[in-house]
C-alpha atoms as a PDB file:
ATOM      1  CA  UNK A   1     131.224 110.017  88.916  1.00  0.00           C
ATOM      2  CA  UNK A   2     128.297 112.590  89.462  1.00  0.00           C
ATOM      3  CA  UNK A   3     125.867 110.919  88.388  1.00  0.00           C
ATOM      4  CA  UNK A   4     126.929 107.865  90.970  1.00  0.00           C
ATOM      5  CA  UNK A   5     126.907 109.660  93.685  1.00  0.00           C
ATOM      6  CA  UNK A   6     123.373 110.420  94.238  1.00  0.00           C
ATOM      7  CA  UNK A   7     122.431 106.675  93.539  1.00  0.00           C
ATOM      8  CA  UNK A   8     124.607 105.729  95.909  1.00  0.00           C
ATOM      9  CA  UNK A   9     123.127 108.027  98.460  1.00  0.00           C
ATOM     10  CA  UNK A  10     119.496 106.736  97.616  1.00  0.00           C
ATOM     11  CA  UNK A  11     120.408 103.419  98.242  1.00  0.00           C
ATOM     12  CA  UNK A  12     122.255 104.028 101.509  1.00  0.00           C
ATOM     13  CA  UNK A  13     119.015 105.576 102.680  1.00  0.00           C
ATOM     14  CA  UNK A  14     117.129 102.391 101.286  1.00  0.00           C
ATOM     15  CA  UNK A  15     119.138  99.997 102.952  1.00  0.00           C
ATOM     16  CA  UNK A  16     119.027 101.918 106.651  1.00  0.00           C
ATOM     17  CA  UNK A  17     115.275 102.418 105.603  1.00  0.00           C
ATOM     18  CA  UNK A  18     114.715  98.770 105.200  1.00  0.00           C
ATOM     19  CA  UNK A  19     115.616  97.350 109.086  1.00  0.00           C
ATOM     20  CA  UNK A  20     113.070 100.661 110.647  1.00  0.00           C
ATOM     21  CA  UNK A  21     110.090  98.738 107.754  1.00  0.00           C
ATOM     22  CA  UNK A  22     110.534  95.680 109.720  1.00  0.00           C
ATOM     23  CA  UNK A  23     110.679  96.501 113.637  1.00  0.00           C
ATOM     24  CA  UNK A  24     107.565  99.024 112.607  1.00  0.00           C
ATOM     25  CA  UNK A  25     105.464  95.567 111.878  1.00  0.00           C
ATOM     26  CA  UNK A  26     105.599  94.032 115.015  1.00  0.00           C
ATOM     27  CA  UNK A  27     104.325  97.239 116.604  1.00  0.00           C
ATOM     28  CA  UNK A  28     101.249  97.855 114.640  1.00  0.00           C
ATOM     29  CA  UNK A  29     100.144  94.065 115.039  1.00  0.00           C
ATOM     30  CA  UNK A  30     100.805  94.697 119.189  1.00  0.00           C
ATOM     31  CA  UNK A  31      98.298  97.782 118.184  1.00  0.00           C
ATOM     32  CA  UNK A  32      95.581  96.046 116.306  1.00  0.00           C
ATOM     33  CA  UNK A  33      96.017  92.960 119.246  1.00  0.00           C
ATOM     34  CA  UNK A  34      95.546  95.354 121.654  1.00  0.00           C
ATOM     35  CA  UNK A  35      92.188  96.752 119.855  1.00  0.00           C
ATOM     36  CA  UNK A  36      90.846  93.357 119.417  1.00  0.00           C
ATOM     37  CA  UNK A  37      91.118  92.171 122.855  1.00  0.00           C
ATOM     38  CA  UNK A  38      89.058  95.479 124.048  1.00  0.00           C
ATOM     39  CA  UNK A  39      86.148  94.031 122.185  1.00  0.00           C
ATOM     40  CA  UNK A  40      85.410  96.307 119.421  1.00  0.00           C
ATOM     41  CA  UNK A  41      82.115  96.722 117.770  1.00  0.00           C
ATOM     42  CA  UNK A  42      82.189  95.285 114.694  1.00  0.00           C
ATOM     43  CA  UNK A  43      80.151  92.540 112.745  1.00  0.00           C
ATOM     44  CA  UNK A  44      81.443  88.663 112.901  1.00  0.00           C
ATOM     45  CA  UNK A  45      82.447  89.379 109.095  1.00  0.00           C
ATOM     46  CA  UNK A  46      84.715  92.502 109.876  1.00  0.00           C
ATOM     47  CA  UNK A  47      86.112  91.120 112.858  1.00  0.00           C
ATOM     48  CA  UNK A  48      86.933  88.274 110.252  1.00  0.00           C
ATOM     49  CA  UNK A  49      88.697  90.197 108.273  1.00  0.00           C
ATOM     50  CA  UNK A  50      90.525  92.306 110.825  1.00  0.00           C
ATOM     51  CA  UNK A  51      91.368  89.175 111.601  1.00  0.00           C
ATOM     52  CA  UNK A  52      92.863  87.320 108.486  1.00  0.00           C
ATOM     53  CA  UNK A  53      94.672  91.070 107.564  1.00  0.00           C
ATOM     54  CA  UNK A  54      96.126  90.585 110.755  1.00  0.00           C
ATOM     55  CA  UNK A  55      97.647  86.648 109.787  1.00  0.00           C
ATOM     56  CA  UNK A  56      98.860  87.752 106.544  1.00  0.00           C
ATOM     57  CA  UNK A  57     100.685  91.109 107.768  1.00  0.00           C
ATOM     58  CA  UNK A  58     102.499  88.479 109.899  1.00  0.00           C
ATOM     59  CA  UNK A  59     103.318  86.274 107.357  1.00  0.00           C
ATOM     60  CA  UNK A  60     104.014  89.092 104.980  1.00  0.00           C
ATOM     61  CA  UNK A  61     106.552  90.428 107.913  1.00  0.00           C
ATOM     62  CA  UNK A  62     107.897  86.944 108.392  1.00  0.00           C
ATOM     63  CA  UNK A  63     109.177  86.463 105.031  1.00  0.00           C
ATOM     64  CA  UNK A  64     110.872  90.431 104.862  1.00  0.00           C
ATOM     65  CA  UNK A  65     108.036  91.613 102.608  1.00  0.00           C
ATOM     66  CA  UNK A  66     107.907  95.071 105.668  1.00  0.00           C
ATOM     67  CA  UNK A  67     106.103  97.516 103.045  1.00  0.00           C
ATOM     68  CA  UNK A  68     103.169  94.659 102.401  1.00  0.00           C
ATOM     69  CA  UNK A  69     103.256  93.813 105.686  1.00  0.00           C
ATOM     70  CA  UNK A  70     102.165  97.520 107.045  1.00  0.00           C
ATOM     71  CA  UNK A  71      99.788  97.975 104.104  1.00  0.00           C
ATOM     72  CA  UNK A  72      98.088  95.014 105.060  1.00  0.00           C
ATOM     73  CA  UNK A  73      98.183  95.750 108.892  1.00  0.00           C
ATOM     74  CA  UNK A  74      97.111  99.628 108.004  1.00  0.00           C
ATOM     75  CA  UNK A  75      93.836  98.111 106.455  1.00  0.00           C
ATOM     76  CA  UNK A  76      93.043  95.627 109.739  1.00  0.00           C
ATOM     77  CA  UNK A  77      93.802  99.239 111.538  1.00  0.00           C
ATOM     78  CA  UNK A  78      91.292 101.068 109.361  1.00  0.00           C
ATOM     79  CA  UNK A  79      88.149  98.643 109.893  1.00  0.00           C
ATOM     80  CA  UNK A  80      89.234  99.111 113.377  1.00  0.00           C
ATOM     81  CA  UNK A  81      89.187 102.704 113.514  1.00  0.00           C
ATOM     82  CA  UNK A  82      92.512 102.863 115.047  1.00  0.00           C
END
């Protein structure tokens, strides 16, 4: 009974972990929106990219994939320098 006790506490915390992933995504595309409609300095290819990491952090959100989803915003947010 020990031993299931401190697996069941990890998972709680996964679980309520889990719904705070996915209303972070929408926040950090509103973020990198926000930095691409300020015009930032950056070659056709980055701004590209920014771009395209932007779509698929979307998508990635979209189908409950939240921990892909902000890796995949967090690099858009990087070329961006925000």
């Amino acid at each position: 009974m020990n031993k299931t006790l401190p697996l069941s506490a990890a998972l709680a915390a996964l679980l309520l972990a889990a719904p705070a992933f996915a209303f972070h995504c929408p926040a950090e595309m509103k973020k990198i929106d926000a930095a691409l409609a300020a015009s930032p300095k950056l070659s056709a290819e980055q701004l590209a990219e920014v771009k395209a990491l932007r779509a698929k952090g979307e998508e990635q959100h979209k189908a409950g994939d939240h921990a892909a989803s902000l890796e995949t915003l967090g690099k858009a947010e990087k070329l961006l320098g925000i």
